[in-house]
N, C-alpha and C. Protein backbone atom coordinates (compact mmCIF):
# COMPACT_ATOMS: atom_id res chain seq x y z
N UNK A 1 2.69 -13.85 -16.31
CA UNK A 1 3.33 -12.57 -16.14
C UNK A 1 4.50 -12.48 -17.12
N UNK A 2 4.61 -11.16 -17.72
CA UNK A 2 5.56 -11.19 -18.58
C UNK A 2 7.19 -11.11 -18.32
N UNK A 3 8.20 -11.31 -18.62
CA UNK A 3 9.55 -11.69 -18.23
C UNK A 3 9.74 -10.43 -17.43
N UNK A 4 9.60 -9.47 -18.53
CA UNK A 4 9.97 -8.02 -18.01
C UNK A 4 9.36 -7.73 -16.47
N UNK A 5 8.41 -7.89 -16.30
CA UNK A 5 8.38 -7.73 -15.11
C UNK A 5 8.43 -8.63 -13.78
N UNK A 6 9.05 -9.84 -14.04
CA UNK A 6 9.92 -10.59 -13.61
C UNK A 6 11.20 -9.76 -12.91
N UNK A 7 11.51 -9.22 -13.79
CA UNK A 7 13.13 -8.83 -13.41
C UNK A 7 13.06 -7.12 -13.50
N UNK A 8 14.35 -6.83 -13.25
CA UNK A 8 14.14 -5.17 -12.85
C UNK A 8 13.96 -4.74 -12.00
N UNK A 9 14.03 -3.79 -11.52
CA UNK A 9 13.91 -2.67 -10.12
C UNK A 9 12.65 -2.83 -9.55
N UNK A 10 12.58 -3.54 -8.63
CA UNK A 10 11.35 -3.32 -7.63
C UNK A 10 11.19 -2.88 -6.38
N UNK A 11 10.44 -1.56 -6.30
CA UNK A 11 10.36 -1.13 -4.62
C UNK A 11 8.26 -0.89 -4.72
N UNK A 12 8.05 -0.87 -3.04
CA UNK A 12 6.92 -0.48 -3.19
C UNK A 12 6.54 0.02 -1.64
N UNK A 13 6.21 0.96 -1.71
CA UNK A 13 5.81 1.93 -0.43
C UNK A 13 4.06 2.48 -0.72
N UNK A 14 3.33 2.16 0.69
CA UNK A 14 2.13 2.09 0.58
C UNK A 14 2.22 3.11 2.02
N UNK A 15 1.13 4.08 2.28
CA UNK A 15 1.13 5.05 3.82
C UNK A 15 -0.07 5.24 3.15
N UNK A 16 -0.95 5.73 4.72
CA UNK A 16 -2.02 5.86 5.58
C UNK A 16 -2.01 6.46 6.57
N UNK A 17 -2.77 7.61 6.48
CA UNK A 17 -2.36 7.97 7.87
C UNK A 17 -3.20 9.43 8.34
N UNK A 18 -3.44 10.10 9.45
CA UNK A 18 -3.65 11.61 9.53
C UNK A 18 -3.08 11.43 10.63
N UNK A 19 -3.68 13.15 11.12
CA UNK A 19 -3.48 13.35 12.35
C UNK A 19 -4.13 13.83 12.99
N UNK A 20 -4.42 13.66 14.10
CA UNK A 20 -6.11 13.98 14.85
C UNK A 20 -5.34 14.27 16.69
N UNK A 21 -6.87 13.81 17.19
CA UNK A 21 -6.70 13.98 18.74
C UNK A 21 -5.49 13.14 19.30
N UNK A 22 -5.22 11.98 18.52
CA UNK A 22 -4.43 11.17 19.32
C UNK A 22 -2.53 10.87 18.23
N UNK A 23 -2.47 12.15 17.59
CA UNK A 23 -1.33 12.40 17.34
C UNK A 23 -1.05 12.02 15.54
N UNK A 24 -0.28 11.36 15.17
CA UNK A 24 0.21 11.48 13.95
C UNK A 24 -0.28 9.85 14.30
N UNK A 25 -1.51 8.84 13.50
CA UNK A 25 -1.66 7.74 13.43
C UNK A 25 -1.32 7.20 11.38
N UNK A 26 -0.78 5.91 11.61
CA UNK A 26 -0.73 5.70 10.23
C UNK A 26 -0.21 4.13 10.05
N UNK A 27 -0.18 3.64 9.51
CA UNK A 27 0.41 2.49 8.46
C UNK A 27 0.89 2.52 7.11
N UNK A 28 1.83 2.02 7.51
CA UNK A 28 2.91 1.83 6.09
C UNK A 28 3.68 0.63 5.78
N UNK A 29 4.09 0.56 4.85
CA UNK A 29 4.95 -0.71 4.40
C UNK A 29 5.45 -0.35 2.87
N UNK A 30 6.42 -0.98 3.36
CA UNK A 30 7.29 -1.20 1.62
C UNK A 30 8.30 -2.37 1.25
N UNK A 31 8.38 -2.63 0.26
CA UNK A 31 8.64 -3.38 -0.23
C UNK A 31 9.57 -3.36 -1.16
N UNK A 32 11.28 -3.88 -0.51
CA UNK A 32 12.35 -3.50 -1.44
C UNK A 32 13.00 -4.69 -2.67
N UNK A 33 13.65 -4.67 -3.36
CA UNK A 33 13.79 -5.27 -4.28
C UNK A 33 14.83 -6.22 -3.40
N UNK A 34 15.36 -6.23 -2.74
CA UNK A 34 16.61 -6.79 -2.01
C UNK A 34 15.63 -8.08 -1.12
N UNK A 35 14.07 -7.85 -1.15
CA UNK A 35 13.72 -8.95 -0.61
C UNK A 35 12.77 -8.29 1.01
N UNK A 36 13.41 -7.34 1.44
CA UNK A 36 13.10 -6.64 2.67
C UNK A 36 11.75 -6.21 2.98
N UNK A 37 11.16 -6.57 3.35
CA UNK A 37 9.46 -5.95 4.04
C UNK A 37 9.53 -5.34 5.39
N UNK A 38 9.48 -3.91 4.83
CA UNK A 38 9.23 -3.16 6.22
C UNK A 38 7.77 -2.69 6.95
N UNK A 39 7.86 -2.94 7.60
CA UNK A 39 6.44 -2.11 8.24
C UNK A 39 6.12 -1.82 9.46
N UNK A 40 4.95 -0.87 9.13
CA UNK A 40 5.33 0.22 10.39
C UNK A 40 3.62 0.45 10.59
N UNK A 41 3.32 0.51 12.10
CA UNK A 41 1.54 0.49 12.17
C UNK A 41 1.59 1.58 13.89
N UNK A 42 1.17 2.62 13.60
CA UNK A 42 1.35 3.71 14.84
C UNK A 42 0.46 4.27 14.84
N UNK A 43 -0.42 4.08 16.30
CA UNK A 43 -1.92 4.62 16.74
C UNK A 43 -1.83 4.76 18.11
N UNK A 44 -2.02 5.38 18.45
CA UNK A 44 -1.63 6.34 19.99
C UNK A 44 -2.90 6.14 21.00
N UNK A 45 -3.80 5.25 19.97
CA UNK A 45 -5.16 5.55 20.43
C UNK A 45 -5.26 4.16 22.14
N UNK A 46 -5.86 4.78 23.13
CA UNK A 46 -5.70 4.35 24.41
C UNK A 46 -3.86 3.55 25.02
N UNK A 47 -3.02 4.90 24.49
CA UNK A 47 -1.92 4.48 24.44
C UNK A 47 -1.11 3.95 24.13
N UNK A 48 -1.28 3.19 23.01
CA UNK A 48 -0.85 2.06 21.95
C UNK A 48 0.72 2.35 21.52
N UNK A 49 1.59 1.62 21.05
CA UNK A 49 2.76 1.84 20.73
C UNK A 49 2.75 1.19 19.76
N UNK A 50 3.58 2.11 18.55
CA UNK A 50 4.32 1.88 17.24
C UNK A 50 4.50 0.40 16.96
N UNK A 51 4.21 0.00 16.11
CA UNK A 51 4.55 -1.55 16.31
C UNK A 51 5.59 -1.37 14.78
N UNK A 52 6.88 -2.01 14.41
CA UNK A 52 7.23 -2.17 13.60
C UNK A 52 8.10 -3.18 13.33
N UNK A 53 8.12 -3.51 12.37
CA UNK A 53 8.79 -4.93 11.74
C UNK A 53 9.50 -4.95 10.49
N UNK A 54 10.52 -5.93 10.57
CA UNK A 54 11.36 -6.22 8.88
C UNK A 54 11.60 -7.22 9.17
N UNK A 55 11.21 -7.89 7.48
CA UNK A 55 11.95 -9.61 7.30
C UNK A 55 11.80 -9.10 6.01
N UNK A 56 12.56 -10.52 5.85
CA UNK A 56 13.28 -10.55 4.83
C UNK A 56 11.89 -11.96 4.11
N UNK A 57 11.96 -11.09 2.59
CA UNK A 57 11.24 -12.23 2.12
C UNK A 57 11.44 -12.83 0.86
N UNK A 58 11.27 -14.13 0.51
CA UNK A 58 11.73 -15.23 -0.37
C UNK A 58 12.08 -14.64 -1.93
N UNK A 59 12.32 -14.78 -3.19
CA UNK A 59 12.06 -14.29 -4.25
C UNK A 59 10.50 -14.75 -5.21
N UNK A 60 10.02 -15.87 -4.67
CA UNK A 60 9.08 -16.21 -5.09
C UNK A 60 7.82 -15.60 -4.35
N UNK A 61 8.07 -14.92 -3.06
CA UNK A 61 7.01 -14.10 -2.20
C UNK A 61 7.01 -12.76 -3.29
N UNK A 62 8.05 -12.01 -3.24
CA UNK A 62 8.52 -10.58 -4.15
C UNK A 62 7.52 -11.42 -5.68
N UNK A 63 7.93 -12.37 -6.04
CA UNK A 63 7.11 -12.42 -7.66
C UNK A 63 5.61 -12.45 -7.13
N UNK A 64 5.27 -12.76 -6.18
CA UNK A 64 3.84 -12.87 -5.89
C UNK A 64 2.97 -11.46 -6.04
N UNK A 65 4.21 -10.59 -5.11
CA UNK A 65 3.53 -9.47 -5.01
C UNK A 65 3.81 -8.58 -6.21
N UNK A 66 4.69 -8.85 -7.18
CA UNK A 66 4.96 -8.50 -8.65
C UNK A 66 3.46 -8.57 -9.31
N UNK A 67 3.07 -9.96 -9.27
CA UNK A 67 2.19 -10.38 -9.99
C UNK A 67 0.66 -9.58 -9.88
N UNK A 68 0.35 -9.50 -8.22
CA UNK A 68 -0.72 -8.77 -7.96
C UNK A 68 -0.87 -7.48 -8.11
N UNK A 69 0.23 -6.60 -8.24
CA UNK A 69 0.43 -5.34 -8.80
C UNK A 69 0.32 -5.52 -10.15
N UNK A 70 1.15 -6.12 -11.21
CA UNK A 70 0.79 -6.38 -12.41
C UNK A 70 -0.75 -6.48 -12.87
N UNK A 71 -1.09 -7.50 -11.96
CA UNK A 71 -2.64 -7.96 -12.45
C UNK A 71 -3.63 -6.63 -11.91
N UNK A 72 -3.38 -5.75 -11.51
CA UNK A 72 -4.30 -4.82 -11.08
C UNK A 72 -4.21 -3.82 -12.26
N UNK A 73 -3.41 -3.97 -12.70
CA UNK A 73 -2.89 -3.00 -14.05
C UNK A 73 -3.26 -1.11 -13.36
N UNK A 74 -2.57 -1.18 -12.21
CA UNK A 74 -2.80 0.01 -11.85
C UNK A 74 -1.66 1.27 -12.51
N UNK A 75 -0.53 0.60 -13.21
CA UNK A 75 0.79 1.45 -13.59
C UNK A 75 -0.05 2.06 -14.95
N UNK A 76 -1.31 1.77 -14.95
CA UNK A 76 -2.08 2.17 -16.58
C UNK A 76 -2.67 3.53 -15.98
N UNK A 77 -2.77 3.73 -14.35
CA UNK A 77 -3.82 4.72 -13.64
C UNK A 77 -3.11 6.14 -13.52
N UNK A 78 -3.96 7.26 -13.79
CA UNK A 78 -3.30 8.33 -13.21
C UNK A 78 -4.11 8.83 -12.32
N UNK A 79 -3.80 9.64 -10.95
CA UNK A 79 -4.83 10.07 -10.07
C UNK A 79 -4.66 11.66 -10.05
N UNK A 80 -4.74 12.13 -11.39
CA UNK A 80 -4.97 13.67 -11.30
C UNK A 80 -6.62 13.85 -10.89
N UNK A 81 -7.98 12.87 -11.25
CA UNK A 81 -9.20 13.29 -11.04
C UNK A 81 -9.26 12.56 -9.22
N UNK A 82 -8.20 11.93 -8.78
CA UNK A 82 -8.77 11.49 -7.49
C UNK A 82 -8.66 12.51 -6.49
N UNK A 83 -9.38 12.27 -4.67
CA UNK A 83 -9.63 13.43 -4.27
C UNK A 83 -8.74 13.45 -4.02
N UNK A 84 -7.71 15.08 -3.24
CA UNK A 84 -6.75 15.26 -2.44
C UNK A 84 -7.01 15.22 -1.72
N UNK A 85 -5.91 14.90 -0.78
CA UNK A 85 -5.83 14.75 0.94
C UNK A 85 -6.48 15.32 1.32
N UNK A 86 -6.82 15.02 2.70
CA UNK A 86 -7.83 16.41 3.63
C UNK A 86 -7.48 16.13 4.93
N UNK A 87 -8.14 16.46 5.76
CA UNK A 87 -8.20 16.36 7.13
C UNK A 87 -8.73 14.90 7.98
N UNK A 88 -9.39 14.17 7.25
CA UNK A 88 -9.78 13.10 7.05
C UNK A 88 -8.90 12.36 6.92
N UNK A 89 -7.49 12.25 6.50
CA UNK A 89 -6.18 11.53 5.88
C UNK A 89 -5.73 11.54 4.15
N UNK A 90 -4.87 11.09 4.39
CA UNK A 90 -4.22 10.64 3.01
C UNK A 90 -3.66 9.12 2.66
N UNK A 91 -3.50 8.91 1.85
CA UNK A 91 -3.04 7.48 1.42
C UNK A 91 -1.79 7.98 -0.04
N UNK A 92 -0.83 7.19 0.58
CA UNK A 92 0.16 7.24 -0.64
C UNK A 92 0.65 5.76 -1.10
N UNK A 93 0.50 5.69 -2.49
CA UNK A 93 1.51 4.62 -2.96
C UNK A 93 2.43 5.03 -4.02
N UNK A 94 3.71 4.36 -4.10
CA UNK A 94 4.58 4.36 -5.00
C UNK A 94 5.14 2.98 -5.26
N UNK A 95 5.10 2.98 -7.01
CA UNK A 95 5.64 1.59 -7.63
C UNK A 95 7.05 2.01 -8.10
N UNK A 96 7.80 1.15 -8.15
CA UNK A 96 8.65 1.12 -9.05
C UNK A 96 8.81 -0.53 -9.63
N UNK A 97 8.49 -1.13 -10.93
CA UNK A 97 8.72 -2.52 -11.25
C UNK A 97 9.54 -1.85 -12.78
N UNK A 98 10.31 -2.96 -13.09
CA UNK A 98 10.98 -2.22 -14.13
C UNK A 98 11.23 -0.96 -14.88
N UNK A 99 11.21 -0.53 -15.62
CA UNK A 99 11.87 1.30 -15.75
C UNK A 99 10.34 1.71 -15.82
N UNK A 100 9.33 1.33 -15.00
CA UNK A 100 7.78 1.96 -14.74
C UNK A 100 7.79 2.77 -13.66
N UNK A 101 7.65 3.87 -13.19
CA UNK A 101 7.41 4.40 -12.18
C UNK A 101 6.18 5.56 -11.53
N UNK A 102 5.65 5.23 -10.51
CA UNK A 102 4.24 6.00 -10.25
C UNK A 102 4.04 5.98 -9.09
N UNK A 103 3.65 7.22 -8.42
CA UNK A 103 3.31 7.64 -7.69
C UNK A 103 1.54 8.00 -7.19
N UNK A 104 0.99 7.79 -6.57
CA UNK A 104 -0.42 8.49 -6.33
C UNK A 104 -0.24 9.14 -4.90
N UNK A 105 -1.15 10.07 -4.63
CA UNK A 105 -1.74 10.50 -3.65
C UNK A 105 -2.81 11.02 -3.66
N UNK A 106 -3.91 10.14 -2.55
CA UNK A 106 -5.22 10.49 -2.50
C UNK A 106 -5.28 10.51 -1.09
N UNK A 107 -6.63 11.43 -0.44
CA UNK A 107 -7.41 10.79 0.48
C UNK A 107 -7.68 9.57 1.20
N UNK A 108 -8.19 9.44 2.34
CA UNK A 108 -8.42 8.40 2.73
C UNK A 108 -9.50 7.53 2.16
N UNK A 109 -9.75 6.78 1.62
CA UNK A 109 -10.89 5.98 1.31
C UNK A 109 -12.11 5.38 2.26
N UNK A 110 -13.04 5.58 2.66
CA UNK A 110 -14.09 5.04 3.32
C UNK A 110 -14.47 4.03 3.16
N UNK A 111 -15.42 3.87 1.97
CA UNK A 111 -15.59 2.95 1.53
C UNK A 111 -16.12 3.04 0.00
N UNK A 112 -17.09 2.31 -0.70
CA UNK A 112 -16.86 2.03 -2.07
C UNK A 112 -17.59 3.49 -2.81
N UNK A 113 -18.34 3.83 -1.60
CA UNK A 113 -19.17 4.67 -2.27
C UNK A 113 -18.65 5.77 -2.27
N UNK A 114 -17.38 6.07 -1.23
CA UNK A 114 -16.16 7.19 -2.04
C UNK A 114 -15.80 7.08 -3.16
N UNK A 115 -15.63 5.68 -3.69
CA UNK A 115 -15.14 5.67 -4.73
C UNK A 115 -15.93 5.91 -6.02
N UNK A 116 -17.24 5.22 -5.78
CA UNK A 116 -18.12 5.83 -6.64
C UNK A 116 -18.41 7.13 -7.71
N UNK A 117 -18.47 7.82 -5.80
CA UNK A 117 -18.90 9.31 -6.45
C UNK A 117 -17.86 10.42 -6.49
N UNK A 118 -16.38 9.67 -7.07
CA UNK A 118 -15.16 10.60 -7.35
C UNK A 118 -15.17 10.69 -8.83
N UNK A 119 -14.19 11.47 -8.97
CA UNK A 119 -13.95 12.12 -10.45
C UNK A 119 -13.54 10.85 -11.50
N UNK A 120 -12.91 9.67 -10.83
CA UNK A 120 -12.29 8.59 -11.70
C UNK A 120 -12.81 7.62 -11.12
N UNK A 121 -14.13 7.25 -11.01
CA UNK A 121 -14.60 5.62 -9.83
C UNK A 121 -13.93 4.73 -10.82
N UNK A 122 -13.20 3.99 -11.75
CA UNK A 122 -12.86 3.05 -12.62
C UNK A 122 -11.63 2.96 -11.98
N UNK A 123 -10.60 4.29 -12.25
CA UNK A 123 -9.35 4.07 -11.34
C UNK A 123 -9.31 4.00 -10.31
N UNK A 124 -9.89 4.70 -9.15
CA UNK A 124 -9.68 5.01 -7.69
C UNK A 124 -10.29 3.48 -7.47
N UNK A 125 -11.02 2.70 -7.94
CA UNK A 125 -11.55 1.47 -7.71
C UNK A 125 -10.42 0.76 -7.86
N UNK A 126 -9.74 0.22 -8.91
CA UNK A 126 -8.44 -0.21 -9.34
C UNK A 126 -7.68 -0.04 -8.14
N UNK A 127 -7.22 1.23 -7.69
CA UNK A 127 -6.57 1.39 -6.65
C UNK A 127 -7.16 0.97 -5.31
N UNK A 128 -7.98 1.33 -5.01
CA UNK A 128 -8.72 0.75 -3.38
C UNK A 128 -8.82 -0.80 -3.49
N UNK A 129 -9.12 -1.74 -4.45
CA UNK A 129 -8.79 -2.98 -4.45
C UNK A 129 -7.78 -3.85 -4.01
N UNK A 130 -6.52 -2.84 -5.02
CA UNK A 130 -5.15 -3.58 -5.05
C UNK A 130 -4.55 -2.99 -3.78
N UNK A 131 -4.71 -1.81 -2.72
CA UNK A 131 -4.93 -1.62 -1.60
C UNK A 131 -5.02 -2.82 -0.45
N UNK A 132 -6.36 -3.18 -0.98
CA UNK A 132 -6.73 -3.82 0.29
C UNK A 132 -5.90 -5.61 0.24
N UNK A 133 -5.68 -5.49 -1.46
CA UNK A 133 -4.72 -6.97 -1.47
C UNK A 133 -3.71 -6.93 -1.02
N UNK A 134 -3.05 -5.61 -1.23
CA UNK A 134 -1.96 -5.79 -0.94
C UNK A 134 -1.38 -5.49 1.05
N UNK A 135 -2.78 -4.92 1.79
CA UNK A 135 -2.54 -4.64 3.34
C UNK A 135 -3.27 -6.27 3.82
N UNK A 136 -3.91 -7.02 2.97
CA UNK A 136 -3.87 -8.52 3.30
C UNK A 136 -2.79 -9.38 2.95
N UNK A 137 -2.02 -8.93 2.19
CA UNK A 137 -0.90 -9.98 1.98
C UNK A 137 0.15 -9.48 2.92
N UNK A 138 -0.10 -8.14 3.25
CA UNK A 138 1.35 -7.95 3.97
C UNK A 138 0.73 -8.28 5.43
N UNK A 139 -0.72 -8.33 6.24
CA UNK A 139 -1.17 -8.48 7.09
C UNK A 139 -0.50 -9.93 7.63
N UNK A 140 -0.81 -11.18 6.12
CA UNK A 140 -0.36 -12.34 6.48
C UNK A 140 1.14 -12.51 6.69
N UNK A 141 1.95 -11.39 6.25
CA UNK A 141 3.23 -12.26 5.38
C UNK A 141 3.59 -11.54 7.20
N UNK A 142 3.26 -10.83 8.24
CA UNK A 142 3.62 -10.26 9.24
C UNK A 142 3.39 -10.76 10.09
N UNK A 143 2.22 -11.23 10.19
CA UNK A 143 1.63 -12.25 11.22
C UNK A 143 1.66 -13.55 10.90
N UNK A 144 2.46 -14.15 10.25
CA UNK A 144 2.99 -15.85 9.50
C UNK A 144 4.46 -15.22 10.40
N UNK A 145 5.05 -14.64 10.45
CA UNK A 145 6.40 -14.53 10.96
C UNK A 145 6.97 -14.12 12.72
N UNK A 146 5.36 -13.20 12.94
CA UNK A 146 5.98 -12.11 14.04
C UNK A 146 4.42 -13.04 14.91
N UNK A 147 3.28 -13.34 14.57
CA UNK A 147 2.16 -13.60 15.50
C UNK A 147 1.56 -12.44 16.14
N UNK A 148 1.51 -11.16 15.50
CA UNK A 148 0.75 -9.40 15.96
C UNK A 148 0.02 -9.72 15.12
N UNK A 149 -1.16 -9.05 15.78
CA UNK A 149 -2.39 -8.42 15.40
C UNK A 149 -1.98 -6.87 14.72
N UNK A 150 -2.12 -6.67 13.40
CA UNK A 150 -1.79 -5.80 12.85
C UNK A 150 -3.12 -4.53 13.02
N UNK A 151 -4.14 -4.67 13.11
CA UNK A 151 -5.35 -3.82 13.08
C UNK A 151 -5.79 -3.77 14.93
């Protein structure tokens, strides 16, 4: 990984979510440069309660998750051809790693064969990947600390 993105401003906010029969459901997390992992997992479904959490995490955890954003080379992606939101949900991410900054908002993703048959399957792929690395690393880095079942 290159120095530059070693160092510099890092935040990262990832949401999921609609809203249906059983209210405003979603997951989120972000990730501040100060080290802080927040997250937040709210589904109403057979009464369920908000579950949310913050710790604090190492500088060598933060380069980890530097690295897997880096290596996805998603700050190369733009999602003007991906779908918009619908009724179905939305998904948002925002990077900030050194003076790089990006935003997406798409739809919910199904599965691959959404991605397929969208306007950008090369990017929206890129993105649904580094997605799912990054709701497994934060799955572990939550349940290594707290012992919840995040899903």
């Amino acid at each position: 990984m290159a120095a530059a993105e070693d160092s510099g401003e890092f935040y990262l906010r990832y949401y999921v979510g609609h809203k249906g029969k059983f209210g405003h459901e979603f997951l989120e997390f972000e990730f501040r440069d100060d080290g802080k992992l927040r997250y937040a997992n709210n589904s109403n479904y057979k009464n369920d309660t908000m579950i949310r959490k913050e710790v604090f995490l190492t500088p060598a955890v933060l380069k980890e998750c530097r690295r897997i954003i880096s290596d996805s080379e998603i700050m190369k992606e733009d999602d003007m051809n991906w779908p918009e939101p619908d009724f179905v949900g939305r998904q948002e991410l925002e990077i900030v790693m050194g003076n790089e900054h990006i935003s997406f908002t798409t739809s919910k993703i199904g599965s691959l064969v959404d991605v397929q048959s969208s306007n950008d399957p090369e990017g929206l792929r890129i993105f649904y990947y580094l997605v799912q690395d990054l709701k497994c690393f934060v799955f572990s880095l939550i349940s290594l600390h707290f012992k919840i079942k995040p899903i």
